[in-house]
Protein backbone atom coordinates (compact mmCIF):
# COMPACT_ATOMS: atom_id res chain seq x y z
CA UNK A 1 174.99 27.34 33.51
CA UNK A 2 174.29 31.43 32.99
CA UNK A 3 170.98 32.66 32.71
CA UNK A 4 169.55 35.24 30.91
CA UNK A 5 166.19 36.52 31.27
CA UNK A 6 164.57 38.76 29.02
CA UNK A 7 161.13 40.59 29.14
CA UNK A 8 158.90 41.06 25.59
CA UNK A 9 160.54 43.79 23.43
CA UNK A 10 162.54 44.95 26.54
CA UNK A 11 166.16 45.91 25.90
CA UNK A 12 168.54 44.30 28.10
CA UNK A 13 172.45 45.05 27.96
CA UNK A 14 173.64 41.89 29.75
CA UNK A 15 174.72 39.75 27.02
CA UNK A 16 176.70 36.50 27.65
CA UNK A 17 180.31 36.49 26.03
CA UNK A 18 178.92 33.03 24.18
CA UNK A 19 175.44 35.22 22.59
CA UNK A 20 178.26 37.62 20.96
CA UNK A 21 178.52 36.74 17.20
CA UNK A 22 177.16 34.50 14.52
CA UNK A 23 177.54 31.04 15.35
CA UNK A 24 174.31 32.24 18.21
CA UNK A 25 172.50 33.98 15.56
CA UNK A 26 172.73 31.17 12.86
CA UNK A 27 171.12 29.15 15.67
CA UNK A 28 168.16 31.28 15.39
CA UNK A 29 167.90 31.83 12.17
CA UNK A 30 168.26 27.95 11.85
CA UNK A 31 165.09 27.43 14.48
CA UNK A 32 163.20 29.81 12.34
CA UNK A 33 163.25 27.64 9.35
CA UNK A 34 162.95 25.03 11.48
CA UNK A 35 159.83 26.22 13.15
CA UNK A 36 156.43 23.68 13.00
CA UNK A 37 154.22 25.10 10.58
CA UNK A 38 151.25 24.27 12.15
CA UNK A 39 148.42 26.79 11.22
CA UNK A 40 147.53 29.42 12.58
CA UNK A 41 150.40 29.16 15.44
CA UNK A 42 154.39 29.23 13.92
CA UNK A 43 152.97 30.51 10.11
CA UNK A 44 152.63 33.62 10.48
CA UNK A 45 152.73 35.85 7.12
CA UNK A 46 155.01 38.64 6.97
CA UNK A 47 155.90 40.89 4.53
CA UNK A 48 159.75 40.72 4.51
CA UNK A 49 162.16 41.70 1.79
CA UNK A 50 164.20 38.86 -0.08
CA UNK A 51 167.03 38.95 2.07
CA UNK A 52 165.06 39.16 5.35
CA UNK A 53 162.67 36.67 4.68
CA UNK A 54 165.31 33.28 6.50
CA UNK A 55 165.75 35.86 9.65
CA UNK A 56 164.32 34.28 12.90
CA UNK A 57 162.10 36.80 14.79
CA UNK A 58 162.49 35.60 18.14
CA UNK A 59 165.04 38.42 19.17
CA UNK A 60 166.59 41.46 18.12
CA UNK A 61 169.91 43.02 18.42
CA UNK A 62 171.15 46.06 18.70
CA UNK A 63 174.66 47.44 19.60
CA UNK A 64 175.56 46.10 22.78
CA UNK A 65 171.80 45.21 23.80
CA UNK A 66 169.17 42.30 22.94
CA UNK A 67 165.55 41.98 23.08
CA UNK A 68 163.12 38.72 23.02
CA UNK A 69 160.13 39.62 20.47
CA UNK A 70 156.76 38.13 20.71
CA UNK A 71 157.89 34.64 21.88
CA UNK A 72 157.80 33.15 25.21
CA UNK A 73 159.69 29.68 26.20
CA UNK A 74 163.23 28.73 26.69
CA UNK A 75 166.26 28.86 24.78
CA UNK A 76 169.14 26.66 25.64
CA UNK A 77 172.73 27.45 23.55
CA UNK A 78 175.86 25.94 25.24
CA UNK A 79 176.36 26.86 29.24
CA UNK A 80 173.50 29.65 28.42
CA UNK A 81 170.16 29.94 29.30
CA UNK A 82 167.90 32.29 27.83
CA UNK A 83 164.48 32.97 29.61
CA UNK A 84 162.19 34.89 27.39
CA UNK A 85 159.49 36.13 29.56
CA UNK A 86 155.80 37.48 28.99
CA UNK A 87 155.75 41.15 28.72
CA UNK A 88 152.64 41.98 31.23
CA UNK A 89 155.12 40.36 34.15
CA UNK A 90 157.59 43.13 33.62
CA UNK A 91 158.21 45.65 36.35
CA UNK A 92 160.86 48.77 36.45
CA UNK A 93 162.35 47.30 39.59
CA UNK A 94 163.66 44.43 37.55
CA UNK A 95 166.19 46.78 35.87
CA UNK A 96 167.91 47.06 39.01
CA UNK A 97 171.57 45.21 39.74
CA UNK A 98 169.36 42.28 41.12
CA UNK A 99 167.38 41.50 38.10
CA UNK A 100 164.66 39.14 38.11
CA UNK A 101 164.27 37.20 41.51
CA UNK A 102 164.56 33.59 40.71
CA UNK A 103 161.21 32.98 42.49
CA UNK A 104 159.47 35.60 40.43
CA UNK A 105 160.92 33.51 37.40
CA UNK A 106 159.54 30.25 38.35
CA UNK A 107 155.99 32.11 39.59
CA UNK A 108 156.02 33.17 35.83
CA UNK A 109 156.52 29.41 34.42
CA UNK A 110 153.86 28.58 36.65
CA UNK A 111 151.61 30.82 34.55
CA UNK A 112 152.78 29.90 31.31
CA UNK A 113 152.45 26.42 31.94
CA UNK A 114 149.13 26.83 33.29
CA UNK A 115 147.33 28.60 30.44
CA UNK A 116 149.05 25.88 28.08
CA UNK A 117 146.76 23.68 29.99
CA UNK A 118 143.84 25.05 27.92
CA UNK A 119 145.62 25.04 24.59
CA UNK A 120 144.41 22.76 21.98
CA UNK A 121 146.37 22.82 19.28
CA UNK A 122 149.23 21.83 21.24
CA UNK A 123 147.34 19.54 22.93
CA UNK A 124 148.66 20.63 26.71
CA UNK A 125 147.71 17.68 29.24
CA UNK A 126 145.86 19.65 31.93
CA UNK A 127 146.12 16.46 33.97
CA UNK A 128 149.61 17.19 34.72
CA UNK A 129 149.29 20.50 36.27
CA UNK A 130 149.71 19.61 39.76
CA UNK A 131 153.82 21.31 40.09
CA UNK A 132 153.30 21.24 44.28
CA UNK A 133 156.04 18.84 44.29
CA UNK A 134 158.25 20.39 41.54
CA UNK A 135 161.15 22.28 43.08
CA UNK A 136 163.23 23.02 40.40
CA UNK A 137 163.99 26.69 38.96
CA UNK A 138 163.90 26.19 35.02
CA UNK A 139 160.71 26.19 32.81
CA UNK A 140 162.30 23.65 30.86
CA UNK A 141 163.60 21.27 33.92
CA UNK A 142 159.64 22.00 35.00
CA UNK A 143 158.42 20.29 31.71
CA UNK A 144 160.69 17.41 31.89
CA UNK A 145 160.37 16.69 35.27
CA UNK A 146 156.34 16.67 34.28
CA UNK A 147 156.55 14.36 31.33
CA UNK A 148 158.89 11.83 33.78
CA UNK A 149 156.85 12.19 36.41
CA UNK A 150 153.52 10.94 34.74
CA UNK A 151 154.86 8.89 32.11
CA UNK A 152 156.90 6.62 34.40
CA UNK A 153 154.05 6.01 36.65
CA UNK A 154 151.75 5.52 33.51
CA UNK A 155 154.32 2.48 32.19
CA UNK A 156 155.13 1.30 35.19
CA UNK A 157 150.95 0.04 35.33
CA UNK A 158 150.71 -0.47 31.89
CA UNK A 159 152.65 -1.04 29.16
CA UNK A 160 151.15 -0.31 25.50
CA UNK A 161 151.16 -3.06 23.47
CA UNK A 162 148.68 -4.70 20.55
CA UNK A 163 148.48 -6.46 18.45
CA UNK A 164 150.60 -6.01 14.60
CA UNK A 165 151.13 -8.06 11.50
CA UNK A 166 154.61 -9.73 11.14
CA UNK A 167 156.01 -11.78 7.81
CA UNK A 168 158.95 -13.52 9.10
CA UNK A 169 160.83 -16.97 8.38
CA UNK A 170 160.06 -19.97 11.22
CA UNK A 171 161.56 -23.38 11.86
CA UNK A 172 157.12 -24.51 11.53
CA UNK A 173 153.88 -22.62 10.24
CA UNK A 174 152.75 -20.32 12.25
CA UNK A 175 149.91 -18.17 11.35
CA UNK A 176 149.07 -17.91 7.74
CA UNK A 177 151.81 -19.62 4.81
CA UNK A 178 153.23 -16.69 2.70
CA UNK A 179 153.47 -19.02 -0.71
CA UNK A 180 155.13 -16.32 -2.37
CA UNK A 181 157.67 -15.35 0.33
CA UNK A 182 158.55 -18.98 0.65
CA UNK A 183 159.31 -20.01 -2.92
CA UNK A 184 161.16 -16.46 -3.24
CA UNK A 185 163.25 -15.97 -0.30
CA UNK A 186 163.82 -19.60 0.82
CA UNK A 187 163.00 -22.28 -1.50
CA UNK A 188 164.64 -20.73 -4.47
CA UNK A 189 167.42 -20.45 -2.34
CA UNK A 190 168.06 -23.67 -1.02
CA UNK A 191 166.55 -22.95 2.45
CA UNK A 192 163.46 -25.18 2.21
CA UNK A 193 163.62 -26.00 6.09
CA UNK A 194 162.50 -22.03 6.36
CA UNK A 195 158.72 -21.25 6.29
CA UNK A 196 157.79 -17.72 5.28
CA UNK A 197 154.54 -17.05 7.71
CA UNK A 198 152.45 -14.12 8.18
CA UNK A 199 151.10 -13.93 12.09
CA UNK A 200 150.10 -11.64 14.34
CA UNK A 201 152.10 -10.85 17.66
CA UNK A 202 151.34 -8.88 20.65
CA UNK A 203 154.53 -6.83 21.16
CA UNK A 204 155.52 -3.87 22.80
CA UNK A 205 157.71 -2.94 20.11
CA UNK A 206 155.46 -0.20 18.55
CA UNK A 207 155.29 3.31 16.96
CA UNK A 208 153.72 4.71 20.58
CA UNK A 209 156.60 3.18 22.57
CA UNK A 210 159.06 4.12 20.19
CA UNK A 211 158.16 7.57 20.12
CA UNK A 212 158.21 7.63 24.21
CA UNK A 213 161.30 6.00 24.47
CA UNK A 214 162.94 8.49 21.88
CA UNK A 215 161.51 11.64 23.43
CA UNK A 216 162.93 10.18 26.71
CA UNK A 217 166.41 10.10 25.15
CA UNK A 218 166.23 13.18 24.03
CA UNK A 219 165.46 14.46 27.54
CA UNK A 220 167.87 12.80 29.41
CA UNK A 221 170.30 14.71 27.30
CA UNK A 222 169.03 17.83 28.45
CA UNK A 223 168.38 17.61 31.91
CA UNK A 224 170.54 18.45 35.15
CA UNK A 225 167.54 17.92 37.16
CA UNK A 226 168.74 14.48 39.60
CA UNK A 227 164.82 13.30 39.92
CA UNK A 228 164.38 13.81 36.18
CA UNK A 229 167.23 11.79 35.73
CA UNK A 230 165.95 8.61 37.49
CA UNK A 231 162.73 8.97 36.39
CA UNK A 232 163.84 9.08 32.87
CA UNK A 233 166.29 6.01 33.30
CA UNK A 234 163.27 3.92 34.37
CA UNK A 235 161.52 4.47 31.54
CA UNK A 236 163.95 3.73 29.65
CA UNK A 237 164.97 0.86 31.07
CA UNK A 238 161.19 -0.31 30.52
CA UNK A 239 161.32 -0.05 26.95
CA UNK A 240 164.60 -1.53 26.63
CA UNK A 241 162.68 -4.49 24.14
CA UNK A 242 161.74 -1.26 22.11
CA UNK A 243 163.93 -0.49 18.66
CA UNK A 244 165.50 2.67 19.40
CA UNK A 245 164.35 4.83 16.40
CA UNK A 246 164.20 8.65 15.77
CA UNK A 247 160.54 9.83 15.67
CA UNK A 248 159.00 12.79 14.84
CA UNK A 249 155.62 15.05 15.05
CA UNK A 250 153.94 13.06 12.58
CA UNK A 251 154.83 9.62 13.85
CA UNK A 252 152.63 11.20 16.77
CA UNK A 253 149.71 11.66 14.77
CA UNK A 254 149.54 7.79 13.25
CA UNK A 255 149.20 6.56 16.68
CA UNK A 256 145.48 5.94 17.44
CA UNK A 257 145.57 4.68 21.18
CA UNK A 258 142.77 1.98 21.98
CA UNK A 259 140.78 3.11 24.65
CA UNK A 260 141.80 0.70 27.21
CA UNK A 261 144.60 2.93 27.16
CA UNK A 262 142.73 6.01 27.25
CA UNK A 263 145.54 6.99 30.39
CA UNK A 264 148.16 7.13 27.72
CA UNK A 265 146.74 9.51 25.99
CA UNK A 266 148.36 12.65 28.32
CA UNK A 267 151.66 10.79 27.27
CA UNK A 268 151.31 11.04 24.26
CA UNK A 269 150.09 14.61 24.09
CA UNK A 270 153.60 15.54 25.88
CA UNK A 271 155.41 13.91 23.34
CA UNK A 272 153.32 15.93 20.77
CA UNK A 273 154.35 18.93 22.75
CA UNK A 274 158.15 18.56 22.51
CA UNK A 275 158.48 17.17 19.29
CA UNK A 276 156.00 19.53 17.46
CA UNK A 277 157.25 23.13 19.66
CA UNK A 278 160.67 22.49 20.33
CA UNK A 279 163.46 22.37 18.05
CA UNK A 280 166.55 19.89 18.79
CA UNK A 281 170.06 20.13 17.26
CA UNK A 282 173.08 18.37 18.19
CA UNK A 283 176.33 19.88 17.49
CA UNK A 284 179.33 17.59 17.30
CA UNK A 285 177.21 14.34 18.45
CA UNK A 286 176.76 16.35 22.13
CA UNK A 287 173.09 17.81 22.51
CA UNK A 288 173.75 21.32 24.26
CA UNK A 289 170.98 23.26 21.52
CA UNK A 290 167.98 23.37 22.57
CA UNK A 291 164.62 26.10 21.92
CA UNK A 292 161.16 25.80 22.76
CA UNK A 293 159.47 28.83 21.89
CA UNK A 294 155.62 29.70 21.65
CA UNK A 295 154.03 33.45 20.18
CA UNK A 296 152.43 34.60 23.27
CA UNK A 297 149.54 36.10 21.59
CA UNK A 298 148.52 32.57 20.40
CA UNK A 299 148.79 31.50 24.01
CA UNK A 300 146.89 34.37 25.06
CA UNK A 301 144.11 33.49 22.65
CA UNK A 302 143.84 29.93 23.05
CA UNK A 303 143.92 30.46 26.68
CA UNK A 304 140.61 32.51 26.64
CA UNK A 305 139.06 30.04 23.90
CA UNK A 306 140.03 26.86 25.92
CA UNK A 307 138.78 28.63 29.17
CA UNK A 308 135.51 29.71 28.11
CA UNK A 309 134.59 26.26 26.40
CA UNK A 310 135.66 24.01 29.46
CA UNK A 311 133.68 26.74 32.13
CA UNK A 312 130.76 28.37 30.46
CA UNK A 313 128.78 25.52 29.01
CA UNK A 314 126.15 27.39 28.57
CA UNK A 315 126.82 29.20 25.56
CA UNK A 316 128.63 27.90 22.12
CA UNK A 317 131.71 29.23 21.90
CA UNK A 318 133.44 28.77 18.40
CA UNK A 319 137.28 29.53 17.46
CA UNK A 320 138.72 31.08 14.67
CA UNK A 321 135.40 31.19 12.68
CA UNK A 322 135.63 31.40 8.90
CA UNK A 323 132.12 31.77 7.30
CA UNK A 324 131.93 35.48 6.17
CA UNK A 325 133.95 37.80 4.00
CA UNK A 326 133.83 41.37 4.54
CA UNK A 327 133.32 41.90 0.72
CA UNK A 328 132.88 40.27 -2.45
CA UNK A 329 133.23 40.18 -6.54
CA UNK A 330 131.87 38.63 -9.25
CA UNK A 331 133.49 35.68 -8.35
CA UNK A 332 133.93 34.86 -4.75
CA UNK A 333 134.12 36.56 -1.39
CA UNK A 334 137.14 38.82 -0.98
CA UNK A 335 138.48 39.85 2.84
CA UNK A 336 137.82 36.91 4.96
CA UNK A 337 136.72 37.67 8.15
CA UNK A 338 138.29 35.60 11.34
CA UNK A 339 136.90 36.51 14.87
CA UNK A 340 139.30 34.80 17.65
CA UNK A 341 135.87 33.91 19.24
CA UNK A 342 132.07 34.09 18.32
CA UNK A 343 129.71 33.51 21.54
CA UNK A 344 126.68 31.96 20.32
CA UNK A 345 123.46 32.75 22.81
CA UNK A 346 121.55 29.48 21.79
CA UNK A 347 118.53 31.12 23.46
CA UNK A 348 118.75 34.07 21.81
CA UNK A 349 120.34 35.22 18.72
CA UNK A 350 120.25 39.04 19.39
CA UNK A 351 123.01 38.18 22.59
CA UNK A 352 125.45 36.90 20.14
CA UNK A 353 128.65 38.07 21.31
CA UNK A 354 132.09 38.19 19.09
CA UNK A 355 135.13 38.81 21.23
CA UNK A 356 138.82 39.74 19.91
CA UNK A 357 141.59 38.97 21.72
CA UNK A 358 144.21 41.83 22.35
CA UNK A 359 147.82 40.63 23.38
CA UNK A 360 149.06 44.30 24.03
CA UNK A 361 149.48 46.32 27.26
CA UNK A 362 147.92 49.89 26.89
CA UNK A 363 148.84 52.98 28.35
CA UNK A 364 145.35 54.67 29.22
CA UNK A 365 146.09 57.96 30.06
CA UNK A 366 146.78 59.08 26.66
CA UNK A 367 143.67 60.19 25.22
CA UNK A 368 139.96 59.40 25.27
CA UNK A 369 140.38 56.08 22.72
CA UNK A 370 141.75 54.83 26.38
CA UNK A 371 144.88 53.70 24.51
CA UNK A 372 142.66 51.59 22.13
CA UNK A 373 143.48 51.94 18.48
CA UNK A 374 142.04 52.62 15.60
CA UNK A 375 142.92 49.30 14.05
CA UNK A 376 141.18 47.62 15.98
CA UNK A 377 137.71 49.05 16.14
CA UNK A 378 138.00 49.30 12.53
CA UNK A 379 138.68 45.50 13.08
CA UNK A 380 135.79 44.58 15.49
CA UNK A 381 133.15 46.93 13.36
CA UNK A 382 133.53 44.70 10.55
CA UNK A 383 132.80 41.53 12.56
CA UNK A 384 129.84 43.09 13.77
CA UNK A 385 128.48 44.55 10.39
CA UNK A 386 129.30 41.10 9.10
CA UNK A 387 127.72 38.79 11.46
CA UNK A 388 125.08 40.72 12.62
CA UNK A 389 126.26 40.96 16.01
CA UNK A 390 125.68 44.25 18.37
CA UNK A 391 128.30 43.23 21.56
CA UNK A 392 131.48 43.26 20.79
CA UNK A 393 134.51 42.77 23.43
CA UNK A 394 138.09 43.87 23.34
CA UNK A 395 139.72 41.73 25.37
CA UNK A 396 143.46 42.53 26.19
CA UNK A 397 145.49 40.74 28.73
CA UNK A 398 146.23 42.60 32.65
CA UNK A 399 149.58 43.02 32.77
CA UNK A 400 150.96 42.98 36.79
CA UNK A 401 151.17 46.86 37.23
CA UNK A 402 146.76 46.90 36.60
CA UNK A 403 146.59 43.95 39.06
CA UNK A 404 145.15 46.59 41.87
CA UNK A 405 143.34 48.39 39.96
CA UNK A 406 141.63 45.01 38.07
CA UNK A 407 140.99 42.98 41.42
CA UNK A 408 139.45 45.60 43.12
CA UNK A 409 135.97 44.61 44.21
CA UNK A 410 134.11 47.31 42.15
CA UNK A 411 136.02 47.34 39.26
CA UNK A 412 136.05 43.09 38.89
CA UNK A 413 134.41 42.52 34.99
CA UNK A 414 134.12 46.06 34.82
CA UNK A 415 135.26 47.67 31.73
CA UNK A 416 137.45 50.20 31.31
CA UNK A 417 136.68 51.52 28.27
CA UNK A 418 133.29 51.98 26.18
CA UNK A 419 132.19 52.74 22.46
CA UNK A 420 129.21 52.92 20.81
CA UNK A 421 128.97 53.03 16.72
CA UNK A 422 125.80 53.38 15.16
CA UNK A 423 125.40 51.33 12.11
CA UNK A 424 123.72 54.20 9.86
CA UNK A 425 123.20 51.42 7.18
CA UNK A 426 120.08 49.43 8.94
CA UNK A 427 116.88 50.63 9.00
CA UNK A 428 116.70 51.26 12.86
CA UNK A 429 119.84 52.88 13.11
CA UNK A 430 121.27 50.09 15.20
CA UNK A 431 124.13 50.78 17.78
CA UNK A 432 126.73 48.11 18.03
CA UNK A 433 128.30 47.84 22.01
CA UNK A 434 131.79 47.81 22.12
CA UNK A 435 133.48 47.50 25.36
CA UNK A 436 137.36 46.56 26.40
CA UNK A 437 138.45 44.56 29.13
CA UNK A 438 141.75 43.86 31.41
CA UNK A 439 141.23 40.38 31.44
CA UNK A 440 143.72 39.50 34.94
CA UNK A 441 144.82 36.47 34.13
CA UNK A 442 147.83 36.42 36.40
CA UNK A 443 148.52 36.75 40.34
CA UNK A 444 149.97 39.51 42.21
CA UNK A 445 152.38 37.18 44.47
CA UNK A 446 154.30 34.55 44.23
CA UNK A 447 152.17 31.04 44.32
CA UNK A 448 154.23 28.01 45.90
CA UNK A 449 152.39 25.32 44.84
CA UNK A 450 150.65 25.41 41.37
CA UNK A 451 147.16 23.96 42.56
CA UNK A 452 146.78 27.07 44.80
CA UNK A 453 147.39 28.99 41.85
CA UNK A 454 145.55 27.15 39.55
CA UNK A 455 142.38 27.26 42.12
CA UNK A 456 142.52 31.27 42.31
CA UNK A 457 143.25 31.79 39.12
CA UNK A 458 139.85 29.93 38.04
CA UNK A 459 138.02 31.95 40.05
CA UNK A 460 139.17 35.16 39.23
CA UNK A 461 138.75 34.39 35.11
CA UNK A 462 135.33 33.05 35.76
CA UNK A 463 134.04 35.95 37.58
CA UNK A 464 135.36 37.99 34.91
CA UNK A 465 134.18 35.96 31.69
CA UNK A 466 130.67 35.89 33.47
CA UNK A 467 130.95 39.80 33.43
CA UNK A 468 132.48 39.95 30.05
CA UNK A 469 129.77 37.57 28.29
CA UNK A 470 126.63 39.75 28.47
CA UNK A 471 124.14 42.07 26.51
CA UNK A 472 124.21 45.74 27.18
């Protein structure tokens, strides 16, 4: 299988013969429709013309070349498959004849599947981000390996059954008569020896099982990884009692788990995972289509959010708050206002801190804004105006080039740019603190196994989110 790895809105000029025409870009386009519209993460409003408004926007073409957009993940067409990569990995030597170094590649799933782990929305499980034993190449073969890996060993000690209502004909009475069903379907037909019962039975025939059993399928199509494979097969093989039926996203949500089988819960959040992000086709009864595809800023975001809540307990961090407008009419509030993250001080309300996440890479040098633009303080100033809140923290994302410059000892939480805007509206003149911040959320070198990495990489965001979280 070819692979093709492109960097965020990076032009690359090595397109496979099969990416050449329509029958690839109908795929997209297809996916894009396709796409979970789950709030706030696929629906996205954009203000497209008639004819524009079916187009996918995961990448662009041009002439001879093609670009990924704002989406990260995997896309899997035929013998072809398409790495779309985070644009703060990118370096200049990756242009070269060489490309990207397959251990730079996998370094870079590492990442991706780490700050999932702190995702809510899709539900990541963080208990599965121990890779030291993964030695496979692809970010997708990484997340099936994952799934196998835990689910097996999770139904191999227990399988997920309870208790469910059944009506059914029996030779004797078992459970409660169905009167009803009896004179219906068998006495009125001549079958009097049948009794129509209503019972309970403890099966492991159920929606959970079902749904793991399809997802497992659907994998084992996929896969070329030989330990996948097996894995995969044994689960399989567990649930062979278990109807095979197609299941989707929202099967996922009816399933409450008892808590005996509180274990199963990580299961099911992976089965969440690929059925609400990925996309599936089959083409000709053979599945060789596959996407799963994530907007990076949404990562980014969610990454900070889920970070700061599981590490600073301390302080009350709230998501996506929606409890102001900037203005108003005779009727209602007009403009809503929705900070990525308000920092409540529950000690003191004048530390309040609101902080906006930036998923852009900024060139510095080119003026004194420090590459910051006027969008976004315009943004920020609002939230602070609005919520009464005088710090205020840019937050954008360190791409690999800053990493020296960002882990330095005297620059670590520092910031690296600084704004003050006095609010000429109060009585005191108030001055509202607004300070940006390389947030380095990756590693400068390649990290072999992912508990390493995840160790470091904890220590480096909490030094800086201690830093970041303050009063001026």
């Amino acid at each position: 299988m070819s692979q093709l790895n492109l960097f965020e809105y990076k032009w690359n000029e090595k397109i496979p013969a099969l990416l050449k025409g329509e029958p690839f870009e109908n795929y997209l386009d297809n996916i894009w429709n396709d796409r979970p519209k789950v709030k706030n993460w696929h629906s996205e409003e954009i203000d497209e013309s008639e004819a524009y408004k079916n187009k996918q926007r995961f990448i662009r073409f041009r002439a001879k070349e093609i670009s990924s957009r704002n989406y990260v993940g995997v896309i899997r067409f035929n013998d072809t498959e398409i790495n779309l990569l985070p644009k703060i990995f990118y370096k200049k030597e990756y242009d070269g004849i060489d490309g990207v170094p397959q251990k730079d590649i996998q370094n870079i799933h590492l990442h991706i599947l780490y700050w999932l782990s702190y995702n809510k929305k899709i539900k990541f499980p963080k208990s599965l981000s121990d890779l030291k034993s993964i030695e496979v190449d692809s970010f997708f073969e990484i997340l099936i390996l994952m799934f196998a890996t835990y689910t097996r060993d999770a139904t191999n000690r227990i399988l997920y059954q309870y208790f469910h209502e059944v009506n059914q004909d029996n030779q004797f009475i078992k459970g409660r008569l169905d009167v009803n069903g009896y004179i219906k379907n068998n006495i009125s037909t001549g079958n009097w020896q049948r009794v129509t019962c209503d019972y309970d039975t403890f099966d492991i025939d159920n929606s959970f099982n079902r749904i793991i059993k399809h997802v497992s399928k659907i994998l084992l199509a996929h896969t070329n990884n030989d330990e996948s494979k097996k894995l995969l097969h044994e689960i399989v093989f567990l649930l062979d009692d278990v109807e095979d039926e197609r299941m989707t996203y929202n099967d996922c949500e009816k399933v409450q788990l008892n808590p005996f089988f509180d274990e199963l819960n990580a299961v099911l959040d992976y089965c969440k995972l690929f059925l609400s992000n990925s996309m599936i086709h089959s083409y000709k009864d053979e599945f060789k289509l596959f996407a799963f595809l994530l907007p990076m800023e949404k990562i980014f975001e969610e990454f900070v959010v889920g970070f700061l809540e599981e590490n600073r307990k301390d302080l009350d961090v709230k998501a996506q708050k929606k409890d102001k407008y900037l203005a108003s009419t005779q009727d209602s509030g007009v403009f809503q206002l929705i900070p990525d993250i308000f920092v409540k001080n529950r000690a003191n309300q004048l530390k309040n801190t609101i902080v906006d996440t930036k998923y852009k890479i900024l060139n510095q040098n080119t003026d004194s804004k420090k590459g910051v633009s006027q969008a976004d303080m315009y943004q920020v100033v609002s939230y602070a105006i609005r919520y009464d809140v005088r710090n205020i923290i840019l937050l954008y994302p360190a791409s690999i080039c800053d990493l020296q410059e960002i882990t330095s000892i005297e620059n670590k939480g520092s910031a690296f740019a600084s704004f003050v805007v006095r609010d000429e509206l109060s009585n005191n003149k108030e001055e509202v603190q607004i300070e940006a911040h390389k947030l380095p959320i990756i590693l400068d070198h390649y990290c072999e196994y992912f508990q390493i990495l995840k160790k470091e990489l904890d220590d480096i965001i909490l030094n800086a989110s201690n830093n970041i979280i303050k009063n001026p």
